[in-house]
Protein backbone atom coordinates (compact mmCIF):
# COMPACT_ATOMS: atom_id res chain seq x y z
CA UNK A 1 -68.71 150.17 94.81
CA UNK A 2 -66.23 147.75 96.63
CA UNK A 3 -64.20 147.02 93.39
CA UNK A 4 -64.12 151.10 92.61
CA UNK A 5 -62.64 151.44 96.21
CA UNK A 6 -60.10 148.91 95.65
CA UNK A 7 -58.68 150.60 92.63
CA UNK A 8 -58.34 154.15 94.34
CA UNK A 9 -54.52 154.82 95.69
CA UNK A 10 -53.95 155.94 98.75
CA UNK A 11 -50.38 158.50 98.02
CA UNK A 12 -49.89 159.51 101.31
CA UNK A 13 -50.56 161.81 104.41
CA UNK A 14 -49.97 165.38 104.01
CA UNK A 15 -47.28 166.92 106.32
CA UNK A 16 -47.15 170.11 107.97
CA UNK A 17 -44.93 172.96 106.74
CA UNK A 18 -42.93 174.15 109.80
CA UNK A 19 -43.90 177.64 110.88
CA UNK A 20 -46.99 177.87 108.85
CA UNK A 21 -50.42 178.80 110.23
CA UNK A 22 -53.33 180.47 108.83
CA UNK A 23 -56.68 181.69 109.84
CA UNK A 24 -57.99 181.00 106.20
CA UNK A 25 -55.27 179.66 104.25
CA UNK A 26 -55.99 179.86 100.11
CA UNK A 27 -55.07 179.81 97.29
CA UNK A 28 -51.52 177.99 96.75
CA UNK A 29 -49.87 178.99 93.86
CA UNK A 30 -46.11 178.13 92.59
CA UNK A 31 -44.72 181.07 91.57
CA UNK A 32 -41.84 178.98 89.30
CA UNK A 33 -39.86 181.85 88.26
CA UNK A 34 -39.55 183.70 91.37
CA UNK A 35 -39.46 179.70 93.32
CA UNK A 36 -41.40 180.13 95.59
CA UNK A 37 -44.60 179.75 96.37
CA UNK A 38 -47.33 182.04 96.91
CA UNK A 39 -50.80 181.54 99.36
CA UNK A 40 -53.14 183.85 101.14
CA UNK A 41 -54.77 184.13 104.47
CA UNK A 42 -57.94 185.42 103.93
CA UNK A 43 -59.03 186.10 107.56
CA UNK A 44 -55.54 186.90 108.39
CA UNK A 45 -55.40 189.63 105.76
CA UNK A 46 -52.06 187.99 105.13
CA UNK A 47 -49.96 187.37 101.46
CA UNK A 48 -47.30 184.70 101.80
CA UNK A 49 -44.56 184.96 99.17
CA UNK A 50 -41.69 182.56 100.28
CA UNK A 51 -40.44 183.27 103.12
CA UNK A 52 -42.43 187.12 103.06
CA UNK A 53 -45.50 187.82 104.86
CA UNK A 54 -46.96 191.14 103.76
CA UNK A 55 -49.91 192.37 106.20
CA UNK A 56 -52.53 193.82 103.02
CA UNK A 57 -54.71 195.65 105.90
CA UNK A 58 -57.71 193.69 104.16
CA UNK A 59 -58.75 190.51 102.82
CA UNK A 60 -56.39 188.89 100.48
CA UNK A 61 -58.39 186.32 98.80
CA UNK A 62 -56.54 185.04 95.85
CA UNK A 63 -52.99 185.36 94.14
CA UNK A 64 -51.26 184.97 91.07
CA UNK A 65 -47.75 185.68 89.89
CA UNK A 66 -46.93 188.64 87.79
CA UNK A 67 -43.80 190.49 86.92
CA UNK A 68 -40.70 190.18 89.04
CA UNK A 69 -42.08 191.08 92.67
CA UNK A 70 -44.99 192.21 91.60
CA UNK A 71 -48.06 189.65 92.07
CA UNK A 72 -51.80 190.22 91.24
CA UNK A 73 -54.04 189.77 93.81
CA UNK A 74 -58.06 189.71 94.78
CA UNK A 75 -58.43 191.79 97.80
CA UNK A 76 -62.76 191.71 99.42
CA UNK A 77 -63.15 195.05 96.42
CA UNK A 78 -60.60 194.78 93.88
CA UNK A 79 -57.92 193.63 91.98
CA UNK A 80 -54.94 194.56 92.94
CA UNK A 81 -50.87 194.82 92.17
CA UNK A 82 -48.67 194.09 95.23
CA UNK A 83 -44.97 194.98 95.46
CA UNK A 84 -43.49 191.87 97.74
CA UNK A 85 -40.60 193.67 98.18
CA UNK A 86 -41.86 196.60 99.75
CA UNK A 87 -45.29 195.59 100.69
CA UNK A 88 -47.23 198.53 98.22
CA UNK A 89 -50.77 198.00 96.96
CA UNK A 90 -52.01 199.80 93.99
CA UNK A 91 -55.66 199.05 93.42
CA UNK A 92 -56.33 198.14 89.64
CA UNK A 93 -59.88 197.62 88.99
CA UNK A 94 -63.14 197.23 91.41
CA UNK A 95 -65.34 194.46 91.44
CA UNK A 96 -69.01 195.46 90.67
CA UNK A 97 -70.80 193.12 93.63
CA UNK A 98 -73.57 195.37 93.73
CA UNK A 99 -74.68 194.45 96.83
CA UNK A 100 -73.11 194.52 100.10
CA UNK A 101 -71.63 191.81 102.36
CA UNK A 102 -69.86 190.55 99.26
CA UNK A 103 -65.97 189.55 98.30
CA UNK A 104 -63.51 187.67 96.25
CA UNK A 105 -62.60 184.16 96.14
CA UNK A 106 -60.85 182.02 94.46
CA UNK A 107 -59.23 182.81 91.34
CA UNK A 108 -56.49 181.78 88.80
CA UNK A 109 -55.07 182.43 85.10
CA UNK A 110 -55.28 180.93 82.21
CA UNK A 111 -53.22 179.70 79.33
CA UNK A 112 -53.39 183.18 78.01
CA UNK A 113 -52.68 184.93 81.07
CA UNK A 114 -56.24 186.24 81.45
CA UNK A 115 -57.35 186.35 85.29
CA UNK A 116 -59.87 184.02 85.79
CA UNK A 117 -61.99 185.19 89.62
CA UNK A 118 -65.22 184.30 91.25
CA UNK A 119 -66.98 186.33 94.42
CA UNK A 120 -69.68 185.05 97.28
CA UNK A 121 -72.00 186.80 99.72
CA UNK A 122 -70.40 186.29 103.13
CA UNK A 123 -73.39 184.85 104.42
CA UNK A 124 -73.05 182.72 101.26
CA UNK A 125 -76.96 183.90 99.99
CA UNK A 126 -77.45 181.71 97.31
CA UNK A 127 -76.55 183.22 93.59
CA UNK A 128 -74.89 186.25 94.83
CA UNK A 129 -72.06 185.62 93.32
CA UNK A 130 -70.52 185.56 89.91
CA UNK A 131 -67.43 184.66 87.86
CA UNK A 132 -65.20 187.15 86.60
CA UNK A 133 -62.83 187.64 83.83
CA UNK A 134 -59.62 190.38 84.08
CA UNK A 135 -57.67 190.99 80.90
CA UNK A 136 -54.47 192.49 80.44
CA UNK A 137 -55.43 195.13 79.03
CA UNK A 138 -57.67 196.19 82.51
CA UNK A 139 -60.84 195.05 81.36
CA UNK A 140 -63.13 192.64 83.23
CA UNK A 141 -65.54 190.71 81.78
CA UNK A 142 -68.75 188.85 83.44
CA UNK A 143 -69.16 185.16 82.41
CA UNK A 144 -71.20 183.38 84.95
CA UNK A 145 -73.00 184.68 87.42
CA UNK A 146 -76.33 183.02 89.94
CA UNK A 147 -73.07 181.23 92.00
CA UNK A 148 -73.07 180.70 95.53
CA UNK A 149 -69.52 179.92 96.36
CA UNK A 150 -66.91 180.34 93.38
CA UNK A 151 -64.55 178.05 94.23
CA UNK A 152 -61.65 176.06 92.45
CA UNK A 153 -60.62 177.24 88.80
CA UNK A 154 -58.03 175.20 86.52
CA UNK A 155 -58.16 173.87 82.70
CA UNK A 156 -56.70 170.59 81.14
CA UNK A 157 -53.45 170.06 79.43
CA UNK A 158 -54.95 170.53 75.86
CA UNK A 159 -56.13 174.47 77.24
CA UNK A 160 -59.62 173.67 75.62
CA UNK A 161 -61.39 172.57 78.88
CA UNK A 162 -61.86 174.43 81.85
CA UNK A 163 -62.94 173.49 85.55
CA UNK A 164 -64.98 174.73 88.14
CA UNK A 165 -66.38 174.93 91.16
CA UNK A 166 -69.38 176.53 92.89
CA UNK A 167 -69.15 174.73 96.04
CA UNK A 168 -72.65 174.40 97.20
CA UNK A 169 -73.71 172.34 94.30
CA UNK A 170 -71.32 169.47 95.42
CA UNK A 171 -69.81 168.92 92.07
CA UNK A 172 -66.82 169.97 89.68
CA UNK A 173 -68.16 171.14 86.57
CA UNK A 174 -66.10 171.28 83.47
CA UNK A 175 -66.67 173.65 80.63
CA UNK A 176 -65.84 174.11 77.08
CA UNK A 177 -63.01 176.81 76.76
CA UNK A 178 -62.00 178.90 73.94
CA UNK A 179 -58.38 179.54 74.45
CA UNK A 180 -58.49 182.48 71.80
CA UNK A 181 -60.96 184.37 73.23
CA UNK A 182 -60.90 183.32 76.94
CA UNK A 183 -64.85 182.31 76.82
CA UNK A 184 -66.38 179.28 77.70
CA UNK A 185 -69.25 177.54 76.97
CA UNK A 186 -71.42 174.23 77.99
CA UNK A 187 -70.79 173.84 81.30
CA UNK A 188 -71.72 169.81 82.95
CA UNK A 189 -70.88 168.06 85.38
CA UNK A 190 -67.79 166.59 85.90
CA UNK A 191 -67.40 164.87 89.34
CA UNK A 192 -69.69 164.64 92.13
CA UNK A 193 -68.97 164.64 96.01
CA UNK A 194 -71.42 163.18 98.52
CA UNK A 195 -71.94 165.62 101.12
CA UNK A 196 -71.07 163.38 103.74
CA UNK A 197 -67.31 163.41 102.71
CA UNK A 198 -66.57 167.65 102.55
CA UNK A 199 -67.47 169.99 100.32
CA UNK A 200 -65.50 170.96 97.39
CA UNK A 201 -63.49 173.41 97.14
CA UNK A 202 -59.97 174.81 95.70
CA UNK A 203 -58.55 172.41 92.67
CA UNK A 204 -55.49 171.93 90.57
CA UNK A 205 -54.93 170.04 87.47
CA UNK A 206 -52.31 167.78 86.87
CA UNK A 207 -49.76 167.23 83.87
CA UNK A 208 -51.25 163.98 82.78
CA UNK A 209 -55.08 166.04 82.99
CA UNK A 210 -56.32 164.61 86.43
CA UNK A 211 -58.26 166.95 88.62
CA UNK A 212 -57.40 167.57 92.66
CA UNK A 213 -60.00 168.39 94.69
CA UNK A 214 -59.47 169.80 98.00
CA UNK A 215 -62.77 168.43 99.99
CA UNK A 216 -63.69 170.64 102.73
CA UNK A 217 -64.62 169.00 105.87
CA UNK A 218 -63.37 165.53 104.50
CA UNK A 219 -60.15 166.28 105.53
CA UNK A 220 -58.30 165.06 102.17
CA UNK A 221 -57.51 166.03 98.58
CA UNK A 222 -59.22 163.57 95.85
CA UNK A 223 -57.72 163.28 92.45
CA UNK A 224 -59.82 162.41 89.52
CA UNK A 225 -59.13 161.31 86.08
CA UNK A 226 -60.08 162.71 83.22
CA UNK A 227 -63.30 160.76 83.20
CA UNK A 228 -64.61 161.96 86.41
CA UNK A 229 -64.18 158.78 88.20
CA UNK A 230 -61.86 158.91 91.65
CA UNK A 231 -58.54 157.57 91.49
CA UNK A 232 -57.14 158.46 94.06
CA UNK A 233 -56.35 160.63 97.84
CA UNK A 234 -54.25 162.39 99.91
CA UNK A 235 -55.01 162.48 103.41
CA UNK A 236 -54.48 165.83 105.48
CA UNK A 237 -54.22 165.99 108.81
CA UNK A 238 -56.90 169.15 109.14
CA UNK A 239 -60.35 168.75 108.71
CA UNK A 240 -60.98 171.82 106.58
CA UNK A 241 -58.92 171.68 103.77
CA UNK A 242 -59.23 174.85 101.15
CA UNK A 243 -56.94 174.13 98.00
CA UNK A 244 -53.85 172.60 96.47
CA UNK A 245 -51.10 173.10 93.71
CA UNK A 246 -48.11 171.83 92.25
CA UNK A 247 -44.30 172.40 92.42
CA UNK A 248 -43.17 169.77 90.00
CA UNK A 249 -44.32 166.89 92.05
CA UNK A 250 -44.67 168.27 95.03
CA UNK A 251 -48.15 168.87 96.07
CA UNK A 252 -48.97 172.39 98.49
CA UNK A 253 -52.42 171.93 99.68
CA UNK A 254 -53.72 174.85 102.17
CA UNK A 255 -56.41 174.16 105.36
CA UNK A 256 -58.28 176.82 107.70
CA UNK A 257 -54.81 176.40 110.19
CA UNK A 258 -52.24 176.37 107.80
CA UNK A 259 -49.94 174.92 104.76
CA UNK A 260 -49.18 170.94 104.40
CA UNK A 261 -47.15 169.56 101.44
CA UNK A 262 -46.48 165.93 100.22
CA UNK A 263 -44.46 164.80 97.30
CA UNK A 264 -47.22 162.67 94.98
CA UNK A 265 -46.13 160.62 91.89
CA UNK A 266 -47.97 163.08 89.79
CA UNK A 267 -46.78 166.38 88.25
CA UNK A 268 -48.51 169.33 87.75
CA UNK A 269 -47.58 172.87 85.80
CA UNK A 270 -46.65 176.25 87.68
CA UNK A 271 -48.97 178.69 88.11
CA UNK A 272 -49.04 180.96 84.96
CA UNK A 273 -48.43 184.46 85.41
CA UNK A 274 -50.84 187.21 84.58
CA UNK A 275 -50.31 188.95 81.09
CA UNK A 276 -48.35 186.33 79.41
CA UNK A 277 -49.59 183.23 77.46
CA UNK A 278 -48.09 179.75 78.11
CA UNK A 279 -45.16 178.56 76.71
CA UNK A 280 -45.44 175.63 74.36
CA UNK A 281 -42.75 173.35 73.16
């Protein structure tokens, strides 16, 4: 264990951004064509899009870029288009919880531009949730469900594996992903976290196909290669931290109290935007 430790980098301590603070802040993501970057408060009932704060009169629990000023987002219910400039929501499609006490989490797209969301009991009662799928063309689509605590969402450089947490089980899994038809398949563990250092929670992936964890109570963010095995952290100066992304190689990472960046020697893609598939070279 000693000569493990030795090899994992320490990149840094986390700053605060000036004038940020959050009840719940979530859900980072860099919104590249817009450049700026985009985070929720999901206490607050607050979306942050650069320097605009829209008040959503409900839980804002996730965000991803769309078209122009419009973003998607995962209110407690529903998915949902918001207008930054002008602060409209127009509700899009419901989320069957069936059952009450219930909302969104985290969520993100993939390659393809298909929403990828999760949901949890409040209470977090164990396998209430599931993980949902929202297609351009306004379907949704179950594909996991008996979760606790959907959590962090992101897939590999190559597009054919996908990540994931449910928090409770103190791991990130990693699944096969079919980038054709947005299903995935043979889901194992990828990385465990002792409970004693946080529980896991929002992730990104890197260019080079490492995975950031954002550990929950362990105030830090733990990066870990490809293989699973830690290689390195990011201190942050708030206990609970909730989930990070990338702006080139600038890391966002949000906490229950606000937003902290750092500048990493890593780089990591934008978010992608719903309804459109990545652009390849």
């Amino acid at each position: 264990m000693s000569g493990q430790a030795s090899t994992v980098k320490s990149l840094g301590t986390a700053e605060r951004v000036p004038g940020t603070r959050a009840l719940l802040g979530e859900g980072p993501r860099w919104d590249v064509e817009a450049g700026r970057l985009l985070w929720v408060d999901i206490d607050g009932g607050v979306l942050h899009a650069g320097d605009r704060t829209i008040e959503a009169g409900a839980k804002v629990c996730a965000v991803a870029p769309w078209e122009g000023d419009t973003v998607l987002v995962a209110l407690a219910d529903a998915l949902a288009g918001v207008d930054v400039s002008t602060g409209s929501v127009r509700r899009l499609a419901d989320i069957p919880h069936g059952r009450a006490g219930m909302r969104c989490n985290d969520a993100a797209c993939d390659p393809a531009g298909r929403f990828f969301v999760g949901t949890m009991a409040e209470d977090e009662t164990p396998g209430a949730g599931a993980l949902y799928r929202y297609d351009p063309d306004g379907s949704l689509r179950t594909l996991l469900t008996d979760i606790t605590l959907s959590n962090g969402l992101g897939w590999d450089p190559s597009g054919r594996l996908m990540y994931y947490i449910d928090s409770p089980t103190q791991r990130v899994d990693v699944l096969d992903f079919d980038a054709a038809s947005g299903t995935i398949s043979n889901r194992r563990p990828f990385a465990a976290i002792p409970e004693s250092d946080g529980i896991p929670d929002g992730l990104a992936v890197d260019d080079d196909g490492g995975v950031w964890v954002a550990l929950h109570g362990g105030g830090e963010v733990r990066r870990f290669a490809a293989d699973g095995s830690l290689a390195a952290r990011v201190a942050v100066p708030a206990a609970k931290v909730t989930a990070c992304c990338f702006a080139g190689r600038r890391l966002f990472v949000t906490t229950r109290g606000g937003l902290f960046a750092l500048d990493v020697p890593y780089s990591g893609p934008p978010a992608q935007p719903f309804g459109r598939p990545r652009v390849t070279a």
